[in-house]
C-alpha atoms as a PDB file:
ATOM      1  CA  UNK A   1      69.767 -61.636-169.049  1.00  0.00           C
ATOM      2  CA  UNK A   2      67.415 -58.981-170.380  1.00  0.00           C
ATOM      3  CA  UNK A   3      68.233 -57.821-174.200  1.00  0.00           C
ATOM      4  CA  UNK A   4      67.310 -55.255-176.270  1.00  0.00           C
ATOM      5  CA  UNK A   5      65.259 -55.787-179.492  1.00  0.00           C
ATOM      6  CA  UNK A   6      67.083 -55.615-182.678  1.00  0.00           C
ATOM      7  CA  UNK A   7      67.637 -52.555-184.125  1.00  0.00           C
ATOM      8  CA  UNK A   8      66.658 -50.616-180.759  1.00  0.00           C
ATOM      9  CA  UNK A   9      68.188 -47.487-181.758  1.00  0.00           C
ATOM     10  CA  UNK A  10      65.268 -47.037-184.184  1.00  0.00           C
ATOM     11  CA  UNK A  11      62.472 -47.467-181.731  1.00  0.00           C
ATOM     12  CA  UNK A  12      62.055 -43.969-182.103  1.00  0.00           C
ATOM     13  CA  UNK A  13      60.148 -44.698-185.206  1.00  0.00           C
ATOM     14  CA  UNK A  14      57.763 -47.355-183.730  1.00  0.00           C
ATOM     15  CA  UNK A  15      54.120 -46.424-183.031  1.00  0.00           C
ATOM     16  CA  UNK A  16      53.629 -47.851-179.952  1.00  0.00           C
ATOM     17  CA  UNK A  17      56.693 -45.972-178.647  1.00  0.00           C
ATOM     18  CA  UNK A  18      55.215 -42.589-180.020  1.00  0.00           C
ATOM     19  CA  UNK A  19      52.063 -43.221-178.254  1.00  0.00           C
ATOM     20  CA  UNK A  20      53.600 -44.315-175.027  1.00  0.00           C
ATOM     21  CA  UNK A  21      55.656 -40.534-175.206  1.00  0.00           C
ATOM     22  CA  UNK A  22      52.049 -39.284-175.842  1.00  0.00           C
ATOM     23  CA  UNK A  23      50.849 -40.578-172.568  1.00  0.00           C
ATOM     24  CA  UNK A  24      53.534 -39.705-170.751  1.00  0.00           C
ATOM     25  CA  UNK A  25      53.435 -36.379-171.526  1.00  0.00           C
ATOM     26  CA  UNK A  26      49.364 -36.413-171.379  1.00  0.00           C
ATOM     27  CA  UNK A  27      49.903 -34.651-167.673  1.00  0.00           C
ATOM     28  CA  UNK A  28      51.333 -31.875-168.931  1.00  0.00           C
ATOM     29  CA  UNK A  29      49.042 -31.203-171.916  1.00  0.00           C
ATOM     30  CA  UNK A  30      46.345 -31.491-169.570  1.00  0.00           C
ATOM     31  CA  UNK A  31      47.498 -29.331-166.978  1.00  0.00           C
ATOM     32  CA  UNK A  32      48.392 -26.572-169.764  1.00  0.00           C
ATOM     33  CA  UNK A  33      44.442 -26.985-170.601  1.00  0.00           C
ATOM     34  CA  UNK A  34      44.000 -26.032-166.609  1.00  0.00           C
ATOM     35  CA  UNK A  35      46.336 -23.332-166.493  1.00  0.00           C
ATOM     36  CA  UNK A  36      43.989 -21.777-169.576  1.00  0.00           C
ATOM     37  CA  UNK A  37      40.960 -22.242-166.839  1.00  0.00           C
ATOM     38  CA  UNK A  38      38.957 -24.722-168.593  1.00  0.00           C
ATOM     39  CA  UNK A  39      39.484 -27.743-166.290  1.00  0.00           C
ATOM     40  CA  UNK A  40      40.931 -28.180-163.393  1.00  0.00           C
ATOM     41  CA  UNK A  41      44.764 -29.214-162.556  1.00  0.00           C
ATOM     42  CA  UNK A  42      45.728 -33.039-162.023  1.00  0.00           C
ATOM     43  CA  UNK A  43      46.061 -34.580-158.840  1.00  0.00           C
ATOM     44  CA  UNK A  44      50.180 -35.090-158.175  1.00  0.00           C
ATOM     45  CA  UNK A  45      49.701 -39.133-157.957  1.00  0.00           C
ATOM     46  CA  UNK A  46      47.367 -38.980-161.147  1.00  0.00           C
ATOM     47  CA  UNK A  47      50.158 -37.494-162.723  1.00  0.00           C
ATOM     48  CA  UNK A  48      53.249 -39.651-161.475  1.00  0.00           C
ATOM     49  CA  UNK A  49      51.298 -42.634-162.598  1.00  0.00           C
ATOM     50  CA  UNK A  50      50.519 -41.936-166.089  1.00  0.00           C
ATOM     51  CA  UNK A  51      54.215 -40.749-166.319  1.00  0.00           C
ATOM     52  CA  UNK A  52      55.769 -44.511-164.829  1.00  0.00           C
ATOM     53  CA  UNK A  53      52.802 -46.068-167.333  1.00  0.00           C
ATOM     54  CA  UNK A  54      54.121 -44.317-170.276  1.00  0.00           C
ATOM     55  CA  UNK A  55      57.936 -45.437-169.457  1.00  0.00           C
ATOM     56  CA  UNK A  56      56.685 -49.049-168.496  1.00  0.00           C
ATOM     57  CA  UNK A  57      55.562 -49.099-171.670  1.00  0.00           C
ATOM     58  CA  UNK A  58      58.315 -47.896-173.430  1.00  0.00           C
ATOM     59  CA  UNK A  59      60.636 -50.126-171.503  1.00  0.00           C
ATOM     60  CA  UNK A  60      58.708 -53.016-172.429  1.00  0.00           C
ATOM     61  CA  UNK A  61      58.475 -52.247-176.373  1.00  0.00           C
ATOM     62  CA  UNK A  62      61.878 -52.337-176.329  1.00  0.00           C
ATOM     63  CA  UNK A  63      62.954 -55.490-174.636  1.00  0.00           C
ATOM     64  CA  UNK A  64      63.188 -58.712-176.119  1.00  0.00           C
ATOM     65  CA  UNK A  65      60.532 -61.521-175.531  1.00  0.00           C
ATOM     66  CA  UNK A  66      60.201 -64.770-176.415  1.00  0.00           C
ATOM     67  CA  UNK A  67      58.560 -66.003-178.570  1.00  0.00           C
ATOM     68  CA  UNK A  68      55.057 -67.362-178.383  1.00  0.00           C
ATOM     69  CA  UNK A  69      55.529 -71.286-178.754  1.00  0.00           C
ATOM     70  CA  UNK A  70      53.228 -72.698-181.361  1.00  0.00           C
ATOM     71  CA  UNK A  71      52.594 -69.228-182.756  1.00  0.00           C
ATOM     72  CA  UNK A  72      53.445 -68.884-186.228  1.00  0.00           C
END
């Protein structure tokens, strides 16, 4: 059974979880840039998969692994 990581109400705070919002909302920073006429707009399945990348992400921050044997 898949569990959360302790204290997963808090991930909020977690770098990796910031950046992973950062990416997924990378799509529509850049596409603000291309409504301003500097670049062009972002192909539709560009942007889809950068958005389920950044929520893979954060889904995978927050569940529990196990732990590496032998690792200390």
């Amino acid at each position: 059974m898949m569990k959360l990581i302790d204290d997963w109400k808090a991930a909020w705070k977690l770098a990796s979880v910031w950046v992973f919002a950062f990416i997924g909302m990378f799509p529509d920073i850049y596409n603000a840039v291309a409504a301003m006429g500097w670049m062009s707009e972002l192909p539709l399945p560009a942007l889809w998969a950068i958005r389920g990348l950044a929520v893979a992400g954060i889904a995978s921050r927050l569940i529990k692994q196990q732990a590496v044997k032998g690792a200390k």
